[in-house]
PDB file of N, CA and C in Angstrom:
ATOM      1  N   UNK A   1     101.374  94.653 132.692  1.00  0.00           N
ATOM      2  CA  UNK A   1     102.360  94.951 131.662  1.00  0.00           C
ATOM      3  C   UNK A   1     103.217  93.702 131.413  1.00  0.00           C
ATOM      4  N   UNK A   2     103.436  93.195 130.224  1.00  0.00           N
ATOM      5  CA  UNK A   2     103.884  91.957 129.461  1.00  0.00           C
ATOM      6  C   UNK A   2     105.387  92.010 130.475  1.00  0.00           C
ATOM      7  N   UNK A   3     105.869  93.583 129.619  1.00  0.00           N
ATOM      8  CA  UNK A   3     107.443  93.403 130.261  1.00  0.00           C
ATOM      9  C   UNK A   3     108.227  93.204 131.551  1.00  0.00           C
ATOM     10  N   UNK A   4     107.191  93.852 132.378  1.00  0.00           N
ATOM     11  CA  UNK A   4     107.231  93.534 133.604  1.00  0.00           C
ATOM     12  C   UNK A   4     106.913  91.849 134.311  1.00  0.00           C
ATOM     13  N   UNK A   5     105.970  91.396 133.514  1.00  0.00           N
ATOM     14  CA  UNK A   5     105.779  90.084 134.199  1.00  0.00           C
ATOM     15  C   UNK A   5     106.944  89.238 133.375  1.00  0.00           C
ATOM     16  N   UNK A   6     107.540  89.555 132.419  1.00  0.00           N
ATOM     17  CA  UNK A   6     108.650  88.550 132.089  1.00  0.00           C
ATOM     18  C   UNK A   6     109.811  88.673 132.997  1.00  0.00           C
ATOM     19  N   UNK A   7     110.356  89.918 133.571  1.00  0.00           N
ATOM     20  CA  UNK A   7     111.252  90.672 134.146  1.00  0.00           C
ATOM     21  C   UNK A   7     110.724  89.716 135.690  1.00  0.00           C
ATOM     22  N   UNK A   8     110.244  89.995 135.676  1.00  0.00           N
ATOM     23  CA  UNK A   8     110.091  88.873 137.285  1.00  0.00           C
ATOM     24  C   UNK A   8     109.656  87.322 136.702  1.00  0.00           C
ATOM     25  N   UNK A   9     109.227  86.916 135.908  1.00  0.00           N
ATOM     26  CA  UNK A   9     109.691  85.476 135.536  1.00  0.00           C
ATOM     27  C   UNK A   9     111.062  84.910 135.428  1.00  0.00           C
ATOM     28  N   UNK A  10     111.463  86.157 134.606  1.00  0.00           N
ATOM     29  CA  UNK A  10     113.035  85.711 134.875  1.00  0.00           C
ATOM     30  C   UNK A  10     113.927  85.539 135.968  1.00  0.00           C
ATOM     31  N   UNK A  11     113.583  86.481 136.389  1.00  0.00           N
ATOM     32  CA  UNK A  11     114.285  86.735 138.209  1.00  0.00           C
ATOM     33  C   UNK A  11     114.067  85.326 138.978  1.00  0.00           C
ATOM     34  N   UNK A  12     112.575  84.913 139.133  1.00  0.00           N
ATOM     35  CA  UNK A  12     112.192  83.433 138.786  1.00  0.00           C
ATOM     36  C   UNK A  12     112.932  81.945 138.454  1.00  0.00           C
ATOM     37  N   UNK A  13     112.754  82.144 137.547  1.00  0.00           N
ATOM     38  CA  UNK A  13     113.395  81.581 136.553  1.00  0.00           C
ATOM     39  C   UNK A  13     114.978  81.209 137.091  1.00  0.00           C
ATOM     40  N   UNK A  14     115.706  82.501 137.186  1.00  0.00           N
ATOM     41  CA  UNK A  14     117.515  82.094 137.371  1.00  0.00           C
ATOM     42  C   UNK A  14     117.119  81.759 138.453  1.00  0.00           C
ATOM     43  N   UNK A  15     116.688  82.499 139.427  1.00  0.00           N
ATOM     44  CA  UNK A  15     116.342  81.603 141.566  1.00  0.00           C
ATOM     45  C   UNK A  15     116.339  79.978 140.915  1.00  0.00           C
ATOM     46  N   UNK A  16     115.708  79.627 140.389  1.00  0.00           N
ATOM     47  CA  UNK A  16     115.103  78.361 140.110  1.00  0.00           C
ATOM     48  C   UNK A  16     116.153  77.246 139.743  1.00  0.00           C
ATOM     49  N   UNK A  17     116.847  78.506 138.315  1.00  0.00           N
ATOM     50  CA  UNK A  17     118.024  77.124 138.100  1.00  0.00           C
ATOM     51  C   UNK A  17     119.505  76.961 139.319  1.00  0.00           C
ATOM     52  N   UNK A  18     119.400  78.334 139.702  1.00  0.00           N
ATOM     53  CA  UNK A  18     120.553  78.401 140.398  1.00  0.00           C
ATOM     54  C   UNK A  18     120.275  77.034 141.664  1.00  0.00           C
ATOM     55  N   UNK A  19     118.839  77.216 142.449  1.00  0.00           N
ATOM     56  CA  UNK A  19     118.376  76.358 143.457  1.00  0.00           C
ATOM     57  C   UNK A  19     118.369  74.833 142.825  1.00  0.00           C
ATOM     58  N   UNK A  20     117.615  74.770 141.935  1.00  0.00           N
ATOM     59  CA  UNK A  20     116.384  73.298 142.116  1.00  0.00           C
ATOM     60  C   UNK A  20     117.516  73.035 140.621  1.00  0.00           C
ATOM     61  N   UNK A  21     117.895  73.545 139.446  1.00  0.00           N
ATOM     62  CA  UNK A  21     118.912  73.101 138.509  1.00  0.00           C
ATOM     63  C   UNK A  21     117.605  73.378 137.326  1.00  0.00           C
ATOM     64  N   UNK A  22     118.348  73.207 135.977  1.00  0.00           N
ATOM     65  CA  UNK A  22     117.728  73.483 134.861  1.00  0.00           C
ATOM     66  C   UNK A  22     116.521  72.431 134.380  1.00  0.00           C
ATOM     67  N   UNK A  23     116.462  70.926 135.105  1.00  0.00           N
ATOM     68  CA  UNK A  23     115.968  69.988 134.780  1.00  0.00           C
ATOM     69  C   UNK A  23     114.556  69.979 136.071  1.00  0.00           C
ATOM     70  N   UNK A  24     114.820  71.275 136.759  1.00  0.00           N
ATOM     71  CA  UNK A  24     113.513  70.439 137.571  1.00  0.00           C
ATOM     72  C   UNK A  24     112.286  70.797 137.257  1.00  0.00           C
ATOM     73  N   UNK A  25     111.165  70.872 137.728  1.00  0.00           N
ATOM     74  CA  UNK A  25     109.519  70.874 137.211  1.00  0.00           C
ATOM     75  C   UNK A  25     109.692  72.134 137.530  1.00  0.00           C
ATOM     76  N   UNK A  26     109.845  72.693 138.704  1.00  0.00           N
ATOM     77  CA  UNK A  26     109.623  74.537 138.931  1.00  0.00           C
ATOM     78  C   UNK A  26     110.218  74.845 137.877  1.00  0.00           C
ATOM     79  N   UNK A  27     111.623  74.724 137.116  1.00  0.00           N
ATOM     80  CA  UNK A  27     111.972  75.755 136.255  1.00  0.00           C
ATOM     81  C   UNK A  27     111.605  75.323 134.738  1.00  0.00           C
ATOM     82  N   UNK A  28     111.398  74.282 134.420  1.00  0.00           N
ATOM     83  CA  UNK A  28     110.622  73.844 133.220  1.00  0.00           C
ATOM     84  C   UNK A  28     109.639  74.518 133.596  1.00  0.00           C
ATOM     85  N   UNK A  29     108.610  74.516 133.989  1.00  0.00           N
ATOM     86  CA  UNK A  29     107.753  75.582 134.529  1.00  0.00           C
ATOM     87  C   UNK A  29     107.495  77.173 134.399  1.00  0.00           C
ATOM     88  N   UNK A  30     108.545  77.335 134.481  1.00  0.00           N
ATOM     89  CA  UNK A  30     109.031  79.190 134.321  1.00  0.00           C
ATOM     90  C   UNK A  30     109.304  79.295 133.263  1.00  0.00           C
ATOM     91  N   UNK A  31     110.000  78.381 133.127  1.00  0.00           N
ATOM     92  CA  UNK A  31     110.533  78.509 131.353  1.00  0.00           C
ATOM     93  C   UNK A  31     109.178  78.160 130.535  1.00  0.00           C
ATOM     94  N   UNK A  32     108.868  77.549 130.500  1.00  0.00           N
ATOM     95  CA  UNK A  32     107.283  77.654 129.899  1.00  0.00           C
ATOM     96  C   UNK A  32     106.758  78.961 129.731  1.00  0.00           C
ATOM     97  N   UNK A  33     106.392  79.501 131.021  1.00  0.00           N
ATOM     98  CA  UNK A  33     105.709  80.513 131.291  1.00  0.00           C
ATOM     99  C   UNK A  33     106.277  81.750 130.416  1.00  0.00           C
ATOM    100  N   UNK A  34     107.680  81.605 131.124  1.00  0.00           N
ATOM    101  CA  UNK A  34     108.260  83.147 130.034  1.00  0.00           C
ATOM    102  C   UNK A  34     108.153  82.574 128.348  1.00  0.00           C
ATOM    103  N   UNK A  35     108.334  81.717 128.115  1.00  0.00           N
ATOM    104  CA  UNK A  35     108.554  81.632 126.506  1.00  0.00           C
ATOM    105  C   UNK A  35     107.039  82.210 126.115  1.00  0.00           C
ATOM    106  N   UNK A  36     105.426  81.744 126.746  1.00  0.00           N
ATOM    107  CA  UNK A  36     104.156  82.188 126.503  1.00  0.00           C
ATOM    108  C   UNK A  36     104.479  83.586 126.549  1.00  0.00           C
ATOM    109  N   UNK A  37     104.722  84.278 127.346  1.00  0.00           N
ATOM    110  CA  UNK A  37     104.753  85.668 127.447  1.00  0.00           C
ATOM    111  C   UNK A  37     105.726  86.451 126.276  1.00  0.00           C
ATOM    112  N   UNK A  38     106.672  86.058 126.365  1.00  0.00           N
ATOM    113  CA  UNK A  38     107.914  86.439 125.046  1.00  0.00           C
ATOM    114  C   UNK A  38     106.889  86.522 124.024  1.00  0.00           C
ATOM    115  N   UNK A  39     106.384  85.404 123.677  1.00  0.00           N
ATOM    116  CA  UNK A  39     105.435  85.140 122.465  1.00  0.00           C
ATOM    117  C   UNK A  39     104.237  86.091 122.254  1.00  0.00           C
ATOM    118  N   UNK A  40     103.802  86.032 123.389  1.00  0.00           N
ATOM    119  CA  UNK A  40     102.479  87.431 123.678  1.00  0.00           C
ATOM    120  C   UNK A  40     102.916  88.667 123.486  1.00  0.00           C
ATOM    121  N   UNK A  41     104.358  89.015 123.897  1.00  0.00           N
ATOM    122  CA  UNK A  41     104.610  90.285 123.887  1.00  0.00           C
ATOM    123  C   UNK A  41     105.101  90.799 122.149  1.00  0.00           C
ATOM    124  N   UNK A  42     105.014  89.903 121.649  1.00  0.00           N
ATOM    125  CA  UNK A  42     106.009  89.837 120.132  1.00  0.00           C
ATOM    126  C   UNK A  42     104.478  89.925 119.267  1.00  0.00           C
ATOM    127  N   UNK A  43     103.877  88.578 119.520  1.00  0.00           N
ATOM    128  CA  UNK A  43     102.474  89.058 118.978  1.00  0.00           C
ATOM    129  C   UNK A  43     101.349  90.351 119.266  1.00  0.00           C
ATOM    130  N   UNK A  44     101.914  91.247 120.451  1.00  0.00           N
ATOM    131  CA  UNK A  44     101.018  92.116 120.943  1.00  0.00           C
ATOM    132  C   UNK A  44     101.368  93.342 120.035  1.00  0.00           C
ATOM    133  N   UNK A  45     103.068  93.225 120.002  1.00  0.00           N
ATOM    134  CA  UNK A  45     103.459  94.627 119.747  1.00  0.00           C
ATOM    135  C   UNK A  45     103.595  94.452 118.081  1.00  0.00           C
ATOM    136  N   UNK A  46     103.697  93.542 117.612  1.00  0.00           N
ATOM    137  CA  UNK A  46     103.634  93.127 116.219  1.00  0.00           C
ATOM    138  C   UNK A  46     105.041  94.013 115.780  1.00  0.00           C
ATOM    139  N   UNK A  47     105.772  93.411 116.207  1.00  0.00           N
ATOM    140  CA  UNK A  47     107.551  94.046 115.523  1.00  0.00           C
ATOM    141  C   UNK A  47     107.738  93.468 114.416  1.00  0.00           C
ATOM    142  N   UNK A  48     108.448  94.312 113.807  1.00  0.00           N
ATOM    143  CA  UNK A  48     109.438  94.401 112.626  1.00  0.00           C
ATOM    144  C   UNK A  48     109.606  92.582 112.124  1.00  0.00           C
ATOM    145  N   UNK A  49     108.971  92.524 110.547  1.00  0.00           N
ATOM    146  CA  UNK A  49     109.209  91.099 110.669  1.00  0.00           C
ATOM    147  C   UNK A  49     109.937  91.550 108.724  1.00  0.00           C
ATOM    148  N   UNK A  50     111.040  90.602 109.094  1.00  0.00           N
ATOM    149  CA  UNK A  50     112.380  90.207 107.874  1.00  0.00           C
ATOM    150  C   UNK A  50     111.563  89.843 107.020  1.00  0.00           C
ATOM    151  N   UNK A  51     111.335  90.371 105.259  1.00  0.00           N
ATOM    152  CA  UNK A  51     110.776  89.225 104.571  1.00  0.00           C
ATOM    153  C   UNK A  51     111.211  88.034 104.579  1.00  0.00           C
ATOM    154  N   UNK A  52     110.090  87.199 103.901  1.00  0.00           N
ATOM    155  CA  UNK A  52     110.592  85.939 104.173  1.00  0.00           C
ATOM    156  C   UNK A  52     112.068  85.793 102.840  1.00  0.00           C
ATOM    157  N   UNK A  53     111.999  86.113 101.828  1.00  0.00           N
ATOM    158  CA  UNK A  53     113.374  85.942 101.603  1.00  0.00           C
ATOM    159  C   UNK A  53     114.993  86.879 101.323  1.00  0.00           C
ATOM    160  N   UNK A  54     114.544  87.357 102.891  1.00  0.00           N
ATOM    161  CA  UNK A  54     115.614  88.560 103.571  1.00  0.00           C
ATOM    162  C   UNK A  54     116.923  87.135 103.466  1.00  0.00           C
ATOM    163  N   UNK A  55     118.125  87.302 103.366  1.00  0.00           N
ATOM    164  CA  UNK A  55     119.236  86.779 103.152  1.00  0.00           C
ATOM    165  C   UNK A  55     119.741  87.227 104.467  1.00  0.00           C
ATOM    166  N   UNK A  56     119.475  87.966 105.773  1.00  0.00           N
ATOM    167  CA  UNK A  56     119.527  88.475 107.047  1.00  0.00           C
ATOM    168  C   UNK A  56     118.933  87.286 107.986  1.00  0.00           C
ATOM    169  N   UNK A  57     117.303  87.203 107.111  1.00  0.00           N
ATOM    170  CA  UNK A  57     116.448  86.320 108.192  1.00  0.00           C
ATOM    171  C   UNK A  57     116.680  84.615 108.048  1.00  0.00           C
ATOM    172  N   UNK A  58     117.377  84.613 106.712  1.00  0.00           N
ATOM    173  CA  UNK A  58     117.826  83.392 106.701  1.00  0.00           C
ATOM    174  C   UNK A  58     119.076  83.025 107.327  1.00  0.00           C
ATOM    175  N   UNK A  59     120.116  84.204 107.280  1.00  0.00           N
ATOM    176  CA  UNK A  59     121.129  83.805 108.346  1.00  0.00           C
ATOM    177  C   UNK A  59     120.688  83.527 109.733  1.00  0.00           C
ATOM    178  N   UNK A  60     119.790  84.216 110.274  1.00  0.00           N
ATOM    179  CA  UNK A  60     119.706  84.323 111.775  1.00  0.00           C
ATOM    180  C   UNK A  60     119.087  82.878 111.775  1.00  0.00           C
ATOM    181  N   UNK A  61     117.589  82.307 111.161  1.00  0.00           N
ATOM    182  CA  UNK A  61     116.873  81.207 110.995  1.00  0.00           C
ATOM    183  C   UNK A  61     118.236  79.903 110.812  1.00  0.00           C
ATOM    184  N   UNK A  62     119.530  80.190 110.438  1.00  0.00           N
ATOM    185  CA  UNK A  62     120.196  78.979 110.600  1.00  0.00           C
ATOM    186  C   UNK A  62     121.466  78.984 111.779  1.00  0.00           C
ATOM    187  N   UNK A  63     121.439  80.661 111.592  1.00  0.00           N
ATOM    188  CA  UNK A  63     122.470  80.326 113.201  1.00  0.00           C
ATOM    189  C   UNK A  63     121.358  79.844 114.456  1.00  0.00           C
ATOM    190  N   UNK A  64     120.396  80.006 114.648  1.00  0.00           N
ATOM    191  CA  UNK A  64     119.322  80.008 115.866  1.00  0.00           C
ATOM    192  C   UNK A  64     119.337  78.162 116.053  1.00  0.00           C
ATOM    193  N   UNK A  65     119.130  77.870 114.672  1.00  0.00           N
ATOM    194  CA  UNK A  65     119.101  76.197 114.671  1.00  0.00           C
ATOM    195  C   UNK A  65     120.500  75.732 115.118  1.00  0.00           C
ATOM    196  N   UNK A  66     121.343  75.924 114.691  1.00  0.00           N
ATOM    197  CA  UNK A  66     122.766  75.910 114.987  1.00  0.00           C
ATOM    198  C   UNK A  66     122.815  76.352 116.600  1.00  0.00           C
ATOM    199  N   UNK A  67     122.717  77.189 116.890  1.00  0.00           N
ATOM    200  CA  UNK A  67     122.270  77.505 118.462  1.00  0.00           C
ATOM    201  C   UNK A  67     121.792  75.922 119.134  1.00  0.00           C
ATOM    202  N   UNK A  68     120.252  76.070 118.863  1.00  0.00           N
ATOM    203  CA  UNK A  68     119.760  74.989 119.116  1.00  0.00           C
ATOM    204  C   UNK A  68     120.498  73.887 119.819  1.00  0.00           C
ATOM    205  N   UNK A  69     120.896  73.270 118.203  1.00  0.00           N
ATOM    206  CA  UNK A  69     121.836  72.261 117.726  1.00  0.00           C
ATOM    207  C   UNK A  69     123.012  71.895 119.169  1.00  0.00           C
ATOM    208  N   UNK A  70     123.592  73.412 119.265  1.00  0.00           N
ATOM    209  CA  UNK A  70     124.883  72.860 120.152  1.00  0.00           C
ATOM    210  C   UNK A  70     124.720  73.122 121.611  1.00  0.00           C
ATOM    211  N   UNK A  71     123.517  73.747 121.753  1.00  0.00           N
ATOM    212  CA  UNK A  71     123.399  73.540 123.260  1.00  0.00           C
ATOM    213  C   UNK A  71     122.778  72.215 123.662  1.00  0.00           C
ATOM    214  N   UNK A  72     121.665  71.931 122.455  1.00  0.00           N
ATOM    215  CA  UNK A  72     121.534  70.138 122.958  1.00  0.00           C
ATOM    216  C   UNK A  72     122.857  69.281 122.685  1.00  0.00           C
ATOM    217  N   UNK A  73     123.671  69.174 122.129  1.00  0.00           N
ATOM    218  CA  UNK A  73     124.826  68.311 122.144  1.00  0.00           C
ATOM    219  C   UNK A  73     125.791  68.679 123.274  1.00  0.00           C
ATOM    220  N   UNK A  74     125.611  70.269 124.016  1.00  0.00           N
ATOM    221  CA  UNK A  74     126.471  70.421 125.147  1.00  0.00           C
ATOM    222  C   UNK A  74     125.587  70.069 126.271  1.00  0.00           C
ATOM    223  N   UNK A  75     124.608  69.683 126.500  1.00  0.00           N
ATOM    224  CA  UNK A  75     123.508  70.130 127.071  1.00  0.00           C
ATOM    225  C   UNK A  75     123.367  71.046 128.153  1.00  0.00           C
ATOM    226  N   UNK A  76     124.129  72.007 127.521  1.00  0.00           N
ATOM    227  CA  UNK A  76     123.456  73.421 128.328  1.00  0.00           C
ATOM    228  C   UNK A  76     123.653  74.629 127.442  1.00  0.00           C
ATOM    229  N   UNK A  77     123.220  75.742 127.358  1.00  0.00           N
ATOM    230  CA  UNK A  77     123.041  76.955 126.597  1.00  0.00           C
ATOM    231  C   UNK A  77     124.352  77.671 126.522  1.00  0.00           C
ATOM    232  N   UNK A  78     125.354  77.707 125.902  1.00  0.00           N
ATOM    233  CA  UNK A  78     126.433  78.165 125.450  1.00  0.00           C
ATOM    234  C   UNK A  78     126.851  79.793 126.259  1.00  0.00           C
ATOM    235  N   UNK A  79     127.866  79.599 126.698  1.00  0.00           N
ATOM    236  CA  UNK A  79     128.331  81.455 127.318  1.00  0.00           C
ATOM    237  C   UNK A  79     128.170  82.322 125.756  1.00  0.00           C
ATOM    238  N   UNK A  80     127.771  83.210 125.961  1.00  0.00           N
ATOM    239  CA  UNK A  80     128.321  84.283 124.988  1.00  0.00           C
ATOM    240  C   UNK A  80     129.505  84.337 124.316  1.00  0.00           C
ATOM    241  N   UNK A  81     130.695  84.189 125.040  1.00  0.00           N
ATOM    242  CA  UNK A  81     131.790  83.698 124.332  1.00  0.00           C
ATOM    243  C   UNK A  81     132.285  82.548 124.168  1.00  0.00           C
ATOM    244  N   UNK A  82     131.558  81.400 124.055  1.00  0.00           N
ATOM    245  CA  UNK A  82     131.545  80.087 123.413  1.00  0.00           C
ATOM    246  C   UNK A  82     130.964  80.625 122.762  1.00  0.00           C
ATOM    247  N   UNK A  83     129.473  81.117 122.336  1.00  0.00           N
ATOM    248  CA  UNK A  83     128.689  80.767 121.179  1.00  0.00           C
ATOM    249  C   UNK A  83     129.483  81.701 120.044  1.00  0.00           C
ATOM    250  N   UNK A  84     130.219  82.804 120.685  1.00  0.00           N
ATOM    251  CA  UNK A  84     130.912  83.692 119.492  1.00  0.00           C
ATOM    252  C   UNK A  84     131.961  83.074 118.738  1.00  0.00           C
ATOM    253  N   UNK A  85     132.435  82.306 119.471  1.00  0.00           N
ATOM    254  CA  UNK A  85     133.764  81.628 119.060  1.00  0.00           C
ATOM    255  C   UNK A  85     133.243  81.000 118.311  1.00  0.00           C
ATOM    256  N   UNK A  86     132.100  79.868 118.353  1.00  0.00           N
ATOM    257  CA  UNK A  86     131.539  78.914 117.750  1.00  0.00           C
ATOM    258  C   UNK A  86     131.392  79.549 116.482  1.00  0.00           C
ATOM    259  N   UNK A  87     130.539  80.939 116.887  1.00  0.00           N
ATOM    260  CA  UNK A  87     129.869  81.490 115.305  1.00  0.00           C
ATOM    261  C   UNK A  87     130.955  81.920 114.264  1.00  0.00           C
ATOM    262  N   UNK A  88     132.002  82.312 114.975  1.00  0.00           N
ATOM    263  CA  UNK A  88     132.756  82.564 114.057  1.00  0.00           C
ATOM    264  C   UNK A  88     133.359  81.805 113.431  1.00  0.00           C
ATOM    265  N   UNK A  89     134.076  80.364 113.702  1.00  0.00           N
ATOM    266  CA  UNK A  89     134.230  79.381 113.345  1.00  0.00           C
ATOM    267  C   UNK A  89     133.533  78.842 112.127  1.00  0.00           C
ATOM    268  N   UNK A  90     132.199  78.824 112.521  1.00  0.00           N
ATOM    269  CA  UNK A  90     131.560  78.143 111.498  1.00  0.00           C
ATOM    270  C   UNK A  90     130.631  79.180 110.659  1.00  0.00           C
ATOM    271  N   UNK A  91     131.271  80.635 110.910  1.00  0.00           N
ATOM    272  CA  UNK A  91     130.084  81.291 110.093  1.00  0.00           C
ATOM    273  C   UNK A  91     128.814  81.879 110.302  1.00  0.00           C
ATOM    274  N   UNK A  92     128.212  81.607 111.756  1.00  0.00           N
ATOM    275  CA  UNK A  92     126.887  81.937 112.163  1.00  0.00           C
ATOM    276  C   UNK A  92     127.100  83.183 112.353  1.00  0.00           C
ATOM    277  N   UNK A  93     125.807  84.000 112.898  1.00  0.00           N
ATOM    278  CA  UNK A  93     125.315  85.460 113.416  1.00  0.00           C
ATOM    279  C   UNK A  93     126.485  85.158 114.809  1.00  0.00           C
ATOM    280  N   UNK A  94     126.893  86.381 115.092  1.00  0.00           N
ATOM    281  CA  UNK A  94     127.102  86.860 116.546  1.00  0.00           C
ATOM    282  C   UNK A  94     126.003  86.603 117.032  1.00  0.00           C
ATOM    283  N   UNK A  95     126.498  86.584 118.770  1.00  0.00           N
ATOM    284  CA  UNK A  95     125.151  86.772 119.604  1.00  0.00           C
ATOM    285  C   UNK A  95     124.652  88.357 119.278  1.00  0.00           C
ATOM    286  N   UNK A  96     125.040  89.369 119.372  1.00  0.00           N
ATOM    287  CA  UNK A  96     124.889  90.546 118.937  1.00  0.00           C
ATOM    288  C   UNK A  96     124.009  90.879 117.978  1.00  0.00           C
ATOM    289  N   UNK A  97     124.523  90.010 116.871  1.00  0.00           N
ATOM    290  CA  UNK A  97     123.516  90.164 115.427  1.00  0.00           C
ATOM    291  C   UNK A  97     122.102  89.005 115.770  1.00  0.00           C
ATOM    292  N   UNK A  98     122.274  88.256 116.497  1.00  0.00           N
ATOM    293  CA  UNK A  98     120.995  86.907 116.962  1.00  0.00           C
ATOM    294  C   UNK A  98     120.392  88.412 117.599  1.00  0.00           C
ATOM    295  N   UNK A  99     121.043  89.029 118.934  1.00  0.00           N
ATOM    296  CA  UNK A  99     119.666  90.158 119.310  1.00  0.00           C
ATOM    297  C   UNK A  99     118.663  90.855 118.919  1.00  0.00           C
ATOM    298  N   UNK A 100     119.824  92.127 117.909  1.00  0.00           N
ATOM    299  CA  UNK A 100     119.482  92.423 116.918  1.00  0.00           C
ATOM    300  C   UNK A 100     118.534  91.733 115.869  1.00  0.00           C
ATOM    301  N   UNK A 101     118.505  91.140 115.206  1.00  0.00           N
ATOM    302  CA  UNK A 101     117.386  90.593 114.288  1.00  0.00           C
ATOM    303  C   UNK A 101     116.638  90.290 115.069  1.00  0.00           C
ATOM    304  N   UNK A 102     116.729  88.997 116.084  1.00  0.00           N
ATOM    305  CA  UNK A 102     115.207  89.077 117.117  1.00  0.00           C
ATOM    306  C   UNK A 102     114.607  89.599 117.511  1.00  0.00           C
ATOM    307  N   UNK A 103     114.932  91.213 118.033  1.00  0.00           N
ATOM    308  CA  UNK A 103     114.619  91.986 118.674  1.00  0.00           C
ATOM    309  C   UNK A 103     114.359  91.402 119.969  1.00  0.00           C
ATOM    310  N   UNK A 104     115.355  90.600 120.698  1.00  0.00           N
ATOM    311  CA  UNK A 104     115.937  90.063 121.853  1.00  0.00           C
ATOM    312  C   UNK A 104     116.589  90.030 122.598  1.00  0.00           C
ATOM    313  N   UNK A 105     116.695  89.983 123.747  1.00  0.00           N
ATOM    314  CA  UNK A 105     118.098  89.822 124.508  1.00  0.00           C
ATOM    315  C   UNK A 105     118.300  88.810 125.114  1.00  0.00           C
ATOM    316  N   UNK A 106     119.821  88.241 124.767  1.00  0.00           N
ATOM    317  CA  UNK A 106     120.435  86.913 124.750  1.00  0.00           C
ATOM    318  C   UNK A 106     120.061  86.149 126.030  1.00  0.00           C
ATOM    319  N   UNK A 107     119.108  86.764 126.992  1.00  0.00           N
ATOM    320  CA  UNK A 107     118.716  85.924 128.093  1.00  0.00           C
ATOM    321  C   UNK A 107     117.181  85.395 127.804  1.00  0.00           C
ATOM    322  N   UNK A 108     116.714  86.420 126.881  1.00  0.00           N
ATOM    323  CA  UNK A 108     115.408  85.639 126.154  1.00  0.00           C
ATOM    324  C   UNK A 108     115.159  84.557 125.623  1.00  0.00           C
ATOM    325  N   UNK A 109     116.710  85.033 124.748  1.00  0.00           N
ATOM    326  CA  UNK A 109     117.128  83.699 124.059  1.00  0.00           C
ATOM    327  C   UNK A 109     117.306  82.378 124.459  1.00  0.00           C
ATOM    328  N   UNK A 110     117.915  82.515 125.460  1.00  0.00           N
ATOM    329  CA  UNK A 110     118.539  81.208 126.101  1.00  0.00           C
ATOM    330  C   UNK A 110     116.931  80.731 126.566  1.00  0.00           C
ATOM    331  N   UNK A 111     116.182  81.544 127.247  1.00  0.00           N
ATOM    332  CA  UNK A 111     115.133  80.614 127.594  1.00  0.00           C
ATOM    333  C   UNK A 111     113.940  80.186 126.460  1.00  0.00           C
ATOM    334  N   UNK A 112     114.264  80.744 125.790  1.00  0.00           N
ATOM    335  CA  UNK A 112     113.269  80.132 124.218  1.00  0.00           C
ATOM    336  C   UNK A 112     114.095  79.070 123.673  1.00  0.00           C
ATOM    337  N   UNK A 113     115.180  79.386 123.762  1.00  0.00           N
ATOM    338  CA  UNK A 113     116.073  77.445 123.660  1.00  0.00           C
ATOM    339  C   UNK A 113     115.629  76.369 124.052  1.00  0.00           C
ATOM    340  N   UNK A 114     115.784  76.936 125.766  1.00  0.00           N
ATOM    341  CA  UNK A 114     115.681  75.626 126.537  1.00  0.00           C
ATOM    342  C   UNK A 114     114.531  75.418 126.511  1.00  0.00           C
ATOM    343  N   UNK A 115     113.551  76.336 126.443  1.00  0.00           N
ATOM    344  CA  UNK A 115     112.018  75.778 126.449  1.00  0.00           C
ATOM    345  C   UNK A 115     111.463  74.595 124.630  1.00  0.00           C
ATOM    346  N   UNK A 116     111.989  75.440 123.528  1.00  0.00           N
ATOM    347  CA  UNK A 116     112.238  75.051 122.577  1.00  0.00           C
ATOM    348  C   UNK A 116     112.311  72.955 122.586  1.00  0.00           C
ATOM    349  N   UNK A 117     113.672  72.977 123.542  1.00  0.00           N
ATOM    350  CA  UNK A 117     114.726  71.640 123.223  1.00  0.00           C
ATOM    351  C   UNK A 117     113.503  70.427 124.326  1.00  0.00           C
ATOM    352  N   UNK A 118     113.176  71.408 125.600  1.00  0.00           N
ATOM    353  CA  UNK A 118     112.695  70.467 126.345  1.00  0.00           C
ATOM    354  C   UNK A 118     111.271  70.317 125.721  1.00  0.00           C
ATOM    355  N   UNK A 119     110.788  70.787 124.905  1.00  0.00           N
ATOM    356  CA  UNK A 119     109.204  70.376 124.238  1.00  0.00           C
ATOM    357  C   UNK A 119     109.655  69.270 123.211  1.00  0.00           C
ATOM    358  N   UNK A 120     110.912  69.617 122.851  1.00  0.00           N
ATOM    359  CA  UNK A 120     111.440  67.988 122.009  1.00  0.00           C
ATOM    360  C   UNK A 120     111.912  66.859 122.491  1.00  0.00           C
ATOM    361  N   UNK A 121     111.906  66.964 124.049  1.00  0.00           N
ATOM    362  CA  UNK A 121     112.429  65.546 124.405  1.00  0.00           C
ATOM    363  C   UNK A 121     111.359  64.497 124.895  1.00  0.00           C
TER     364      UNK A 121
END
């Protein structure tokens, strides 16, 4: 079961950063792994997809970059209430509304970030 093997990747995963830190090979590693699976489980179950010119999916598609954006300039993945503060500031989705439209939860998120940022460096 998809959900189950992400649910212990993750468990994984935090052991990993808490121990060895966000930069080492084991948790680049995990983080890999769960982002494949996230991806499998999204392509398996084939959820709910925004047209493409939903004015919803385009908000989320620029807060997510914006996401992106400021955890590489902080270089680390924003608390929940930084990123709210942030969003509100400048206008983005809540983390709330980022779930919601993803059909995610904000710890998914964070590791589809970091996996995301470290395939760009």
């Amino acid at each position: 079961d998809i959900v189950r093997k992400i649910k212990k990747i993750r468990k994984k995963l935090n052991i990993s950063i808490e121990t060895n830190g966000i930069n080492s090979e084991e948790t680049k590693q995990l983080s890999e792994e769960i982002n494949k699976l996230i991806n499998e489980y999204y392509n398996s179950t084939k959820q709910m997809e925004y047209p493409t010119n939903s004015k919803m999916k385009e908000n989320y598609e620029v807060s997510y970059k914006a996401l992106k954006k400021i955890t590489k300039k902080m270089n680390k993945f924003p608390t929940v209430e930084g990123w709210n503060k942030y969003a509100k500031e400048e206008n983005y989705l809540s983390k709330k509304s980022i779930e919601y439209i993803s059909e995610m939860k904000w710890n998914y998120i964070r590791a589809k970030v970091l996996s995301e940022l470290k395939m760009e460096i």
